[in-house]
Protein backbone atom coordinates (compact mmCIF):
# COMPACT_ATOMS: atom_id res chain seq x y z
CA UNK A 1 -80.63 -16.79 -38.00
CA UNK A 2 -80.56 -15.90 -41.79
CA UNK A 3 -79.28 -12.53 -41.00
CA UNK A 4 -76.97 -13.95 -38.25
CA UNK A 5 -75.15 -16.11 -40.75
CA UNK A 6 -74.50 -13.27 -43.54
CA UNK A 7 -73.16 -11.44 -41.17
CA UNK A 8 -71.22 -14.05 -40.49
CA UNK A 9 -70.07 -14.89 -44.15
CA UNK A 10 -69.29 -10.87 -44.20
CA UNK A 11 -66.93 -11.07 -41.29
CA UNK A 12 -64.90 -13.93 -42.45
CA UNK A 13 -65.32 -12.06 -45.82
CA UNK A 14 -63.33 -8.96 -44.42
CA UNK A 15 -61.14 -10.45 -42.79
CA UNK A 16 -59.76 -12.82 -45.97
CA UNK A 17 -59.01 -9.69 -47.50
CA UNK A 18 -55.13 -8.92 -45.85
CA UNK A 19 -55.69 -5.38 -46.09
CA UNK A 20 -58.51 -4.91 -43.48
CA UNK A 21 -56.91 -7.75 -41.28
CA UNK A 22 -53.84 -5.73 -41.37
CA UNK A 23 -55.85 -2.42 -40.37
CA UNK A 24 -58.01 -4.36 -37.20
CA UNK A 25 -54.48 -6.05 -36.26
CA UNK A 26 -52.62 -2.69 -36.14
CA UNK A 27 -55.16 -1.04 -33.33
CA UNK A 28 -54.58 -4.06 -30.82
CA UNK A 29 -51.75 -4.18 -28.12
CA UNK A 30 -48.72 -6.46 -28.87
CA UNK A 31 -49.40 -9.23 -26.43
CA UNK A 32 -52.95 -9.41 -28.18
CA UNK A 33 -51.32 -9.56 -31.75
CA UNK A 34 -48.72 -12.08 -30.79
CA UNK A 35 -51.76 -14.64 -29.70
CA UNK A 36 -53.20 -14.08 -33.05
CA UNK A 37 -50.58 -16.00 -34.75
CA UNK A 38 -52.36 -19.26 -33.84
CA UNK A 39 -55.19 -18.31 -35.65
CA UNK A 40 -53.71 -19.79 -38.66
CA UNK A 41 -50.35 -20.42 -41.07
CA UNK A 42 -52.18 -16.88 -42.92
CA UNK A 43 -52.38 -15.21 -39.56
CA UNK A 44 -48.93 -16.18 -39.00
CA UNK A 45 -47.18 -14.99 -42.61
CA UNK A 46 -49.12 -11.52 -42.20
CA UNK A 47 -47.86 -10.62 -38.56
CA UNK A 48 -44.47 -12.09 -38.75
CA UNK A 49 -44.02 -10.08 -42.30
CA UNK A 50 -41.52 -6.99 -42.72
CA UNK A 51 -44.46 -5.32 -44.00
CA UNK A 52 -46.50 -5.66 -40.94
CA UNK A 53 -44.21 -5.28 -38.55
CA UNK A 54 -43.11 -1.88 -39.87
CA UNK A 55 -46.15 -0.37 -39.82
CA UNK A 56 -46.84 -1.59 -36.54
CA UNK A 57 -44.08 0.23 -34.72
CA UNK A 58 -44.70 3.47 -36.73
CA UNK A 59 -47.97 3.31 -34.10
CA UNK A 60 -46.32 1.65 -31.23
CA UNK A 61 -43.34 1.91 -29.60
CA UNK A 62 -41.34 -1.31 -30.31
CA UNK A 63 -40.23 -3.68 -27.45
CA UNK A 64 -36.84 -5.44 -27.38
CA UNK A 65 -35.03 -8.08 -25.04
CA UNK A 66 -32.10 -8.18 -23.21
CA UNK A 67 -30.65 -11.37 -23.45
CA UNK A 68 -27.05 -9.82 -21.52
CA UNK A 69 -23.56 -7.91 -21.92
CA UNK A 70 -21.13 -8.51 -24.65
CA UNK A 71 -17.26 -7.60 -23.55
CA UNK A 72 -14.87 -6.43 -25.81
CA UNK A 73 -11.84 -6.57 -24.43
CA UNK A 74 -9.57 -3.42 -27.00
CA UNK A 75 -5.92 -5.19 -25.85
CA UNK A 76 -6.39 -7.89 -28.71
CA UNK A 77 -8.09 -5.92 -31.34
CA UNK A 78 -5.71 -4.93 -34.07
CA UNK A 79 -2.63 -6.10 -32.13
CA UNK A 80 0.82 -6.13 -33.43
CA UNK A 81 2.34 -9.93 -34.02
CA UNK A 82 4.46 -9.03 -31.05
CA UNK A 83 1.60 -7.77 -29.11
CA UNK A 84 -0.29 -8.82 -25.60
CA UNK A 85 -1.96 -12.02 -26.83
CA UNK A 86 -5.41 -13.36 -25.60
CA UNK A 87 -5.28 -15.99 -22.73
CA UNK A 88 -6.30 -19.86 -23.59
CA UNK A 89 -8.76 -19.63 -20.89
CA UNK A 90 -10.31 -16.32 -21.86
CA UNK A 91 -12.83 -16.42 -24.36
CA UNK A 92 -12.87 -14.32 -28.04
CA UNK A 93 -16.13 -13.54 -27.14
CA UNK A 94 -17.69 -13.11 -23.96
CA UNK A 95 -21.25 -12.83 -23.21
CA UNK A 96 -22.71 -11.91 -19.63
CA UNK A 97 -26.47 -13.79 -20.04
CA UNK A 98 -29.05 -12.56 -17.93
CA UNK A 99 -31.54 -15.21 -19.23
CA UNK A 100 -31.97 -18.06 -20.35
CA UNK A 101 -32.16 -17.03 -24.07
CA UNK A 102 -29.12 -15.71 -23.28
CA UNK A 103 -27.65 -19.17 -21.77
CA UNK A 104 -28.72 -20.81 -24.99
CA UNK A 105 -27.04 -18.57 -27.28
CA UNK A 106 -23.57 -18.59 -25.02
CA UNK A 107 -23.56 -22.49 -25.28
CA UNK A 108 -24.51 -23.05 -28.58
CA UNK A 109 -21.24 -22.82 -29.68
CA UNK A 110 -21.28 -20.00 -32.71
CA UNK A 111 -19.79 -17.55 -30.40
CA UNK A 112 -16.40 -19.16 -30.83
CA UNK A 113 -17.20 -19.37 -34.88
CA UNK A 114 -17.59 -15.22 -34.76
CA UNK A 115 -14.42 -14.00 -33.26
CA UNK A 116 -14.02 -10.50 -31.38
CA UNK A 117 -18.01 -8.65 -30.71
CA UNK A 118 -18.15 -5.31 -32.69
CA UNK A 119 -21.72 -4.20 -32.45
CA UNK A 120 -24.99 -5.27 -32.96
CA UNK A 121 -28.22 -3.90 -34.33
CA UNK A 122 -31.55 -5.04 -34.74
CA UNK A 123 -30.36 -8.33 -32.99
CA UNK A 124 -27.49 -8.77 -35.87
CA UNK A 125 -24.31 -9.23 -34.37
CA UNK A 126 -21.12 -7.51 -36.11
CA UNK A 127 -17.88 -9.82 -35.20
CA UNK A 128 -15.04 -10.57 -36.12
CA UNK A 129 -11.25 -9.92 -36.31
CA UNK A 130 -9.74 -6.89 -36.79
CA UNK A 131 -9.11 -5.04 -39.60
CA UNK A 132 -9.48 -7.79 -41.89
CA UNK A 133 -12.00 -10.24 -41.11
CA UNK A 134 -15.73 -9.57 -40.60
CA UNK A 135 -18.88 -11.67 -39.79
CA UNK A 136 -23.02 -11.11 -39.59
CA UNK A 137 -24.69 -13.31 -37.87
CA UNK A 138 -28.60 -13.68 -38.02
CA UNK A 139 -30.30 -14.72 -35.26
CA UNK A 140 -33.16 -15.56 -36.73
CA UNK A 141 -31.95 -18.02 -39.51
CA UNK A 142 -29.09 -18.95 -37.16
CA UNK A 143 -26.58 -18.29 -40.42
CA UNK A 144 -23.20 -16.85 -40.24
CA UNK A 145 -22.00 -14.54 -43.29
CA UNK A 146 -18.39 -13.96 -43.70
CA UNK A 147 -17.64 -10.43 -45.85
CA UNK A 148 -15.37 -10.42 -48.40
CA UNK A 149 -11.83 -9.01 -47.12
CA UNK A 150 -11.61 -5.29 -47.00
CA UNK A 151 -9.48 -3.68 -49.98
CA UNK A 152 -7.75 -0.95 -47.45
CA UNK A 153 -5.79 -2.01 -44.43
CA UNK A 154 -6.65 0.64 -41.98
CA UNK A 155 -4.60 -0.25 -38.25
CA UNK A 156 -6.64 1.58 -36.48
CA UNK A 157 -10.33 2.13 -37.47
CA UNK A 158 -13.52 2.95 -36.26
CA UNK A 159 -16.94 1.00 -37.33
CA UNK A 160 -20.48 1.70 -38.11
CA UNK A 161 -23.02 -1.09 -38.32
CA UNK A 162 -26.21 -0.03 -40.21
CA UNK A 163 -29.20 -2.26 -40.41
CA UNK A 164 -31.82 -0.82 -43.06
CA UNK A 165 -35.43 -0.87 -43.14
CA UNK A 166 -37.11 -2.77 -45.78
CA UNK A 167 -40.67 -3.39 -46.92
CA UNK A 168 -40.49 -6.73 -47.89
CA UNK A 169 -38.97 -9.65 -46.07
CA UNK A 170 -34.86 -9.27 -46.85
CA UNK A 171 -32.67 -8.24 -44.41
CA UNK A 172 -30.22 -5.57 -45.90
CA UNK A 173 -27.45 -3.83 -44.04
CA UNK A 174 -24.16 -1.86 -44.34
CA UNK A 175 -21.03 -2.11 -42.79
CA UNK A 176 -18.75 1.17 -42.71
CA UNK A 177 -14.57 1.25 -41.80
CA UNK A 178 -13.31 4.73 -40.73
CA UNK A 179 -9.86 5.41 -41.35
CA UNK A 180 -8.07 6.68 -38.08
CA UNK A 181 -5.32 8.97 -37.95
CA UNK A 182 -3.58 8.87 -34.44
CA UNK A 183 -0.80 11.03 -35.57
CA UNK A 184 -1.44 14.83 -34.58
CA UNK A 185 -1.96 15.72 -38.32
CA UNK A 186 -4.65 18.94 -39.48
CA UNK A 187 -6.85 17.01 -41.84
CA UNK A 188 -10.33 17.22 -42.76
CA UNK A 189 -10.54 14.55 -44.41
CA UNK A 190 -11.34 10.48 -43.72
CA UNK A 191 -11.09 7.53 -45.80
CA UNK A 192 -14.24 4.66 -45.57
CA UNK A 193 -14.83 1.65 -46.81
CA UNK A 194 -18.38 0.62 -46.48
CA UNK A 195 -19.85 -3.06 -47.30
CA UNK A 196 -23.34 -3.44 -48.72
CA UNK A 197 -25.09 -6.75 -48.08
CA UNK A 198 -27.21 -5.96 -51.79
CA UNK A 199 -24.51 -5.35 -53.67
CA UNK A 200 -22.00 -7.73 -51.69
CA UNK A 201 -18.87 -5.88 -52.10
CA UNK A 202 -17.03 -2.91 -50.66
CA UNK A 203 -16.73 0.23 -52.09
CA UNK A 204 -13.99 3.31 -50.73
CA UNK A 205 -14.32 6.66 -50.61
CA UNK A 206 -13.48 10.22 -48.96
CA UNK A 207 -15.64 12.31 -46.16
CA UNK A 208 -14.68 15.82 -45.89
CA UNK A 209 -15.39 18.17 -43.24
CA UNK A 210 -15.91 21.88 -43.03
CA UNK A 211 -13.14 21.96 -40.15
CA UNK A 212 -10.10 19.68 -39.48
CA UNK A 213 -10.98 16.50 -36.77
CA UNK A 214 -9.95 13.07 -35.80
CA UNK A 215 -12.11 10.06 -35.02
CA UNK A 216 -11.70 8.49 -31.53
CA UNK A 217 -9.53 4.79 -32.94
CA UNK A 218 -11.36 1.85 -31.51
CA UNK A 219 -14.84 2.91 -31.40
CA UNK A 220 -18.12 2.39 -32.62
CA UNK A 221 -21.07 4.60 -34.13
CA UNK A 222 -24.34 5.25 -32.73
CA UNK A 223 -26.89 4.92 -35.39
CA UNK A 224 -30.35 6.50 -35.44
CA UNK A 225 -32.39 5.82 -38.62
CA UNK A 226 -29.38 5.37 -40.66
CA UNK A 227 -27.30 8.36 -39.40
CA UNK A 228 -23.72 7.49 -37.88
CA UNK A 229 -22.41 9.17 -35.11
CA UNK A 230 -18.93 8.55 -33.97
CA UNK A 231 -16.69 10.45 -31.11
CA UNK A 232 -14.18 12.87 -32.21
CA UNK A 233 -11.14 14.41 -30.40
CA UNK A 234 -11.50 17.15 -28.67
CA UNK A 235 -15.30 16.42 -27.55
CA UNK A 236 -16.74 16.96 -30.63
CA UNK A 237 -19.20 14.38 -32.52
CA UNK A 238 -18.70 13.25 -36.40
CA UNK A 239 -21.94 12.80 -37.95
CA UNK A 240 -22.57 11.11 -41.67
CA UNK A 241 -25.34 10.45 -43.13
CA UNK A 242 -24.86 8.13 -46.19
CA UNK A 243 -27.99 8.14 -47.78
CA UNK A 244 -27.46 11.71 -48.43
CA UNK A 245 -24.85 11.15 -51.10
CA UNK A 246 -23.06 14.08 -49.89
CA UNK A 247 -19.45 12.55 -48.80
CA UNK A 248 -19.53 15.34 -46.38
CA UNK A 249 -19.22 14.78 -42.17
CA UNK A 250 -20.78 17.30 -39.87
CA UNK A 251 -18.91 17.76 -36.58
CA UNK A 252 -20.95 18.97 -33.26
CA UNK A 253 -19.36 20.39 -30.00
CA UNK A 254 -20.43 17.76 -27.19
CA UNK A 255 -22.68 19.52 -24.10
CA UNK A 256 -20.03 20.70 -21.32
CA UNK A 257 -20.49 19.44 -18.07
CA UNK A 258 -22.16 21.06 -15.02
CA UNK A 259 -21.00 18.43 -12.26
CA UNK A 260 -17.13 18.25 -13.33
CA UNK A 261 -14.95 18.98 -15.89
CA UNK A 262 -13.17 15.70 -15.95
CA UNK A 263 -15.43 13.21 -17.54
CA UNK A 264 -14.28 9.64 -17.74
CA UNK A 265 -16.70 7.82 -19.42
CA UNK A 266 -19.25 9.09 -22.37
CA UNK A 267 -21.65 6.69 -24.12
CA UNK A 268 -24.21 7.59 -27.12
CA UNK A 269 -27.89 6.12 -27.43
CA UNK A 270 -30.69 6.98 -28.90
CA UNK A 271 -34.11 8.50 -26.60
CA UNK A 272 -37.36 7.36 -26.81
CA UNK A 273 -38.72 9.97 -29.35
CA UNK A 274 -35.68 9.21 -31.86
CA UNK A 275 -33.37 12.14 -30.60
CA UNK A 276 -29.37 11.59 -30.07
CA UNK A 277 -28.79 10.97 -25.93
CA UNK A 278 -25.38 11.40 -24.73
CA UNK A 279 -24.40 10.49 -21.41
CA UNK A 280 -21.16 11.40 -19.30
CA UNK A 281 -19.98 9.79 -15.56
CA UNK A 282 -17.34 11.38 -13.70
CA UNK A 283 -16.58 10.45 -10.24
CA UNK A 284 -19.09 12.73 -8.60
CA UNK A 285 -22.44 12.14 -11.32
CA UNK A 286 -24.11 11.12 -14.73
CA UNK A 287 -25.49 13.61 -16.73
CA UNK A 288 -27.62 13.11 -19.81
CA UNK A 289 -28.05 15.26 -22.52
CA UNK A 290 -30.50 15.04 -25.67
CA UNK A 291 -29.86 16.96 -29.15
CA UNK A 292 -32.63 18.77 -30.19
CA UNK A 293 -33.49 18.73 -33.60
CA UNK A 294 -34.68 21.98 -35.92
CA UNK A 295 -38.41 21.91 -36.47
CA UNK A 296 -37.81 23.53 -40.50
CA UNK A 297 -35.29 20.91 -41.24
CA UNK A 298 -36.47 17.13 -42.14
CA UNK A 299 -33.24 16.41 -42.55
CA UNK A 300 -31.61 13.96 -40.42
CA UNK A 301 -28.05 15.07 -40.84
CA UNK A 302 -26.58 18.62 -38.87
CA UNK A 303 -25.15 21.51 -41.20
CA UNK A 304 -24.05 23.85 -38.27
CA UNK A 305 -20.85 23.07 -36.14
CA UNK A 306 -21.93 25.58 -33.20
CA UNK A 307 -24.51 23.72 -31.90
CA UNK A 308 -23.72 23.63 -28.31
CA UNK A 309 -27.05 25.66 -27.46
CA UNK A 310 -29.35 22.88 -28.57
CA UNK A 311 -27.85 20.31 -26.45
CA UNK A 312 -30.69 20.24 -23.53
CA UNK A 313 -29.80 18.66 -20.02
CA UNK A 314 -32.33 15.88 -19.47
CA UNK A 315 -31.19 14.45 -16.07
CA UNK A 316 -28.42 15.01 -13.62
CA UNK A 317 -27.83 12.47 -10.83
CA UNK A 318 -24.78 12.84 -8.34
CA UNK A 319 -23.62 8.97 -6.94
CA UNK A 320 -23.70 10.28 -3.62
CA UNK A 321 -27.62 10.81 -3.69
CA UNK A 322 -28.63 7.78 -5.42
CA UNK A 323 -26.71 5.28 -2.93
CA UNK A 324 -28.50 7.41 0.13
CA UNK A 325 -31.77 6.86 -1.98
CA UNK A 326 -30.93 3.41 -2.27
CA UNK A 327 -29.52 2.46 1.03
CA UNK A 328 -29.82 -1.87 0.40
CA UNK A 329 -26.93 -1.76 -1.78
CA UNK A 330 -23.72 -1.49 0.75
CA UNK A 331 -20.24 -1.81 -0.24
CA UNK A 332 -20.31 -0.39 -3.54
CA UNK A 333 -17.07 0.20 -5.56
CA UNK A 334 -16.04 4.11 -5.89
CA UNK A 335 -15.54 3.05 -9.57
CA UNK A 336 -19.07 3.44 -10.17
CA UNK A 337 -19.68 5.01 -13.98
CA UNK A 338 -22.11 5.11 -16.82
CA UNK A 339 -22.22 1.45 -18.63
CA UNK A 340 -24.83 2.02 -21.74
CA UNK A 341 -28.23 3.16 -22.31
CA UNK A 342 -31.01 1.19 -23.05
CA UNK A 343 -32.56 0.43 -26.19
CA UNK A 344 -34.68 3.78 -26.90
CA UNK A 345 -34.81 3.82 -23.67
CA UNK A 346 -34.53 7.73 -22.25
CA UNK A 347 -36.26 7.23 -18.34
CA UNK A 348 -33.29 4.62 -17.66
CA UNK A 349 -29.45 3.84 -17.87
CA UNK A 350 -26.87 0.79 -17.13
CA UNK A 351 -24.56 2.04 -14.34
CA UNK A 352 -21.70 -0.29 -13.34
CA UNK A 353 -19.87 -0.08 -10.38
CA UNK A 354 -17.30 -2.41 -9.66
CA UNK A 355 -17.67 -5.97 -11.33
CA UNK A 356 -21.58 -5.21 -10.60
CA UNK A 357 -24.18 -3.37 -13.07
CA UNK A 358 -27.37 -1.71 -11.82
CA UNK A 359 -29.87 -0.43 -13.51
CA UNK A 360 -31.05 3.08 -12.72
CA UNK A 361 -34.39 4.75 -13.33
CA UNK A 362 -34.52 8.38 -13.04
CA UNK A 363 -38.27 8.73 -12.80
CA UNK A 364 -38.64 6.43 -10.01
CA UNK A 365 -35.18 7.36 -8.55
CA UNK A 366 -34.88 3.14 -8.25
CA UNK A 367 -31.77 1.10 -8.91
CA UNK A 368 -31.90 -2.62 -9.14
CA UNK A 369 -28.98 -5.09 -9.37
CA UNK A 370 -28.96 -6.51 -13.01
CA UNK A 371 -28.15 -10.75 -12.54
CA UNK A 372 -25.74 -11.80 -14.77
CA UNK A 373 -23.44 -15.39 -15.41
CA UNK A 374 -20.29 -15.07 -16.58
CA UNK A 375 -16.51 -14.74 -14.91
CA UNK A 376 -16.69 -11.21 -13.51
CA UNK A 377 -13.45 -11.49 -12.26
CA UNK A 378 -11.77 -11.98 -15.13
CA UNK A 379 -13.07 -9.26 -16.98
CA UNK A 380 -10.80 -6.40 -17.32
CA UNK A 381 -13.47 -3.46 -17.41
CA UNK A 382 -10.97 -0.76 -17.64
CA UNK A 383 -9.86 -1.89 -21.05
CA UNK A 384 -13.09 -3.32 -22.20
CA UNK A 385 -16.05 -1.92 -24.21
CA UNK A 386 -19.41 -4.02 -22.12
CA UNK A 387 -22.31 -3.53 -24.38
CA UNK A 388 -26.21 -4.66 -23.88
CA UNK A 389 -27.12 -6.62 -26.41
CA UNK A 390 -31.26 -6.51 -27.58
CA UNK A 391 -33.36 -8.84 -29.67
CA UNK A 392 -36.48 -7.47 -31.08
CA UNK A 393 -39.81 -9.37 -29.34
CA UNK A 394 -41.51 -9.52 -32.89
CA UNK A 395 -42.23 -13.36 -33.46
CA UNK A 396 -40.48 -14.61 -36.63
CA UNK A 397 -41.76 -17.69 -39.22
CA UNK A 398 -40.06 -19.83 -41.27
CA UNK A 399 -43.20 -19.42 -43.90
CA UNK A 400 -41.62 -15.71 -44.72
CA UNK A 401 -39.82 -17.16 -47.41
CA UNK A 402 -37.22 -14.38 -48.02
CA UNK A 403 -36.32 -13.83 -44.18
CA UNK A 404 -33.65 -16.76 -44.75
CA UNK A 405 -31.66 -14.72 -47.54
CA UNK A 406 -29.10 -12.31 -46.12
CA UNK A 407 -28.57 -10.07 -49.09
């Protein structure tokens, strides 16, 4: 018994001592982890830390929620005063829920207080109403953070929403506005504004490029630890990385096609193992295509601009096949196209066809009818931007002192 109880005293004597608790929590699954936050207010603070959580997903993969589809409708963003204005009965900012997360969040009421969706990341959402006036709003604390006003007025602009890793318990992000020219014009050169949430302010400046581009006007970045990636005319890819400090954009040649040559719809994601996926729908097919990165470069940003030969076909599917394969879903709409990937996600993709959106798995060969509320009808999808919006599964605590500071 006397040996029985020092061992005893030595367990609970290990496990006071945050570093080994952190080491024993980081080898057990996440459902087991997420029980352990009973154990005590301790327990609780060490799990639900930045710190922790970090660390956690450098060993396993990290899980996120769909809580539904956020429309964006382009006709009212950036419209002139004598432009098409937005219906009373539509609303700034639509949300299709598909659960009931998502029901809470579309009748709580700060939808209406955010304006026009712009992107989201890490569960942040980036709203507001174009060019001028931008909100964050943290799901977490339930806060709303207006930004300053811009100091450039750029009509038409492309964003960037960067959410930045931290080791303590602050959330920190960056907000970038690219200049668009829509006038046929040989530049190489784009103006930016970027917002800092640690310094609070915006700061201009000017990319250049080794060859003369154009962003796509009206769209939004991909961003993969910190690297932007926004369309460019001519199906090429404008890539910045702004922790380089270089001011310089890299521009890639996007993948041709192998099932048409008249692609209506491209979307950009990141896979499962961190690579840039881009996906393209015509009216025959998807294909998806990953980026390969060099194995003697650690850098995250790309130097060459003749990079077609590392874009590597990952999966082809033809529409055709996969409504034979699938032969429950009849009277589908010939509008059927690629809708978004999923969150790290590389096995699976959002497909919409019609006012209806399926998701697809290309391992299984599977598609399954994703349930959604909202006004389908009244969605106009050919002028709209629908976008899957994630929340992390990590549990959060209102004993991490610093998580209620947006900085």
């Amino acid at each position: 018994m006397k040996s029985a109880r020092i061992a005893h005293d030595s367990v609970h004597a290990a496990l006071a001592i945050d570093d080994i608790l952190s080491e024993i929590l980081l080898r057990l699954p996440e459902n087991y982890v997420f029980r352990l936050i009973l154990v005590s207010k301790k327990w609780l603070h060490l799990i639900c830390s930045n710190p922790f959580r970090s660390s956690y997903h450098s060993q396993w993969r990290e899980k996120f929620h769909l809580l539904g589809f956020f429309v964006c409708n382009f006709l009212y963003l950036g419209r002139p005063r004598d432009g098409i204005r937005r219906p009373t009965w539509e609303p700034a900012l639509t949300l299709l829920s598909t659960c009931k997360e998502g029901d809470d969040l579309k009748f709580s009421g700060i939808l209406k207080r955010l304006g026009f969706f712009i992107d989201s990341s890490n569960g942040l959402l980036l709203c507001g109403r174009q060019p001028m006036t931008y909100y964050v709003w943290n799901p977490i604390t339930k806060q709303r953070y207006e930004l300053p006003q811009p100091q450039q007025f750029y009509r038409s602009l492309c964003m960037a929403f960067i959410v930045e890793d931290s080791d303590d318990d602050v959330i920190c992000y960056k907000v970038i506005r690219a200049k668009c020219v829509c006038k046929r014009v040989e530049v190489n050169t784009v103006s930016i504004e970027t917002f800092s949430s640690k310094t609070t302010a915006w700061k201009q400046s000017t990319l250049t490029c080794s060859s003369n581009f154009a962003l796509c006007p009206r769209s939004v970045a991909t961003v993969i630890k910190g690297v932007v990636h926004w369309f460019a005319v001519q199906k090429n890819l404008a890539i910045y990385d702004p922790y380089l400090g270089l001011r310089r954009i890299s521009l890639i040649k996007l993948p041709a096609g192998q099932l048409s040559y008249d692609y209506e719809e491209s979307v950009l994601g990141e896979s499962f193992d961190g690579l840039l996926q881009y996906g393209q729908s015509s009216r025959l097919g998807i294909e998806i295509w990953v980026l390969e990165k060099e194995q003697s470069s650690n850098s995250s940003i790309y130097k060459s601009t003749h990079l077609e030969n590392r874009w590597n076909l990952r999966y082809k599917l033809r529409f055709k096949e996969m409504w034979k394969q699938n032969p429950t879903f009849t009277g589908h709409s010939k509008e059927t196209q690629i809708l978004s990937f999923l969150h790290r996600n590389s096995e699976s993709v959002f497909i919409r066809s019609g006012s209806n959106i399926y998701l697809y798995d290309f391992e299984s060969r599977r598609l399954e009818v994703v349930r959604y509320q909202g006004r389908a009808s009244s969605i106009f999808w050919d002028s709209s931007r629908v976008v899957p919006y994630f929340r992390p599964s990590w549990p959060h605590s209102s004993l991490c002192h610093c998580i209620n500071r947006i900085k």
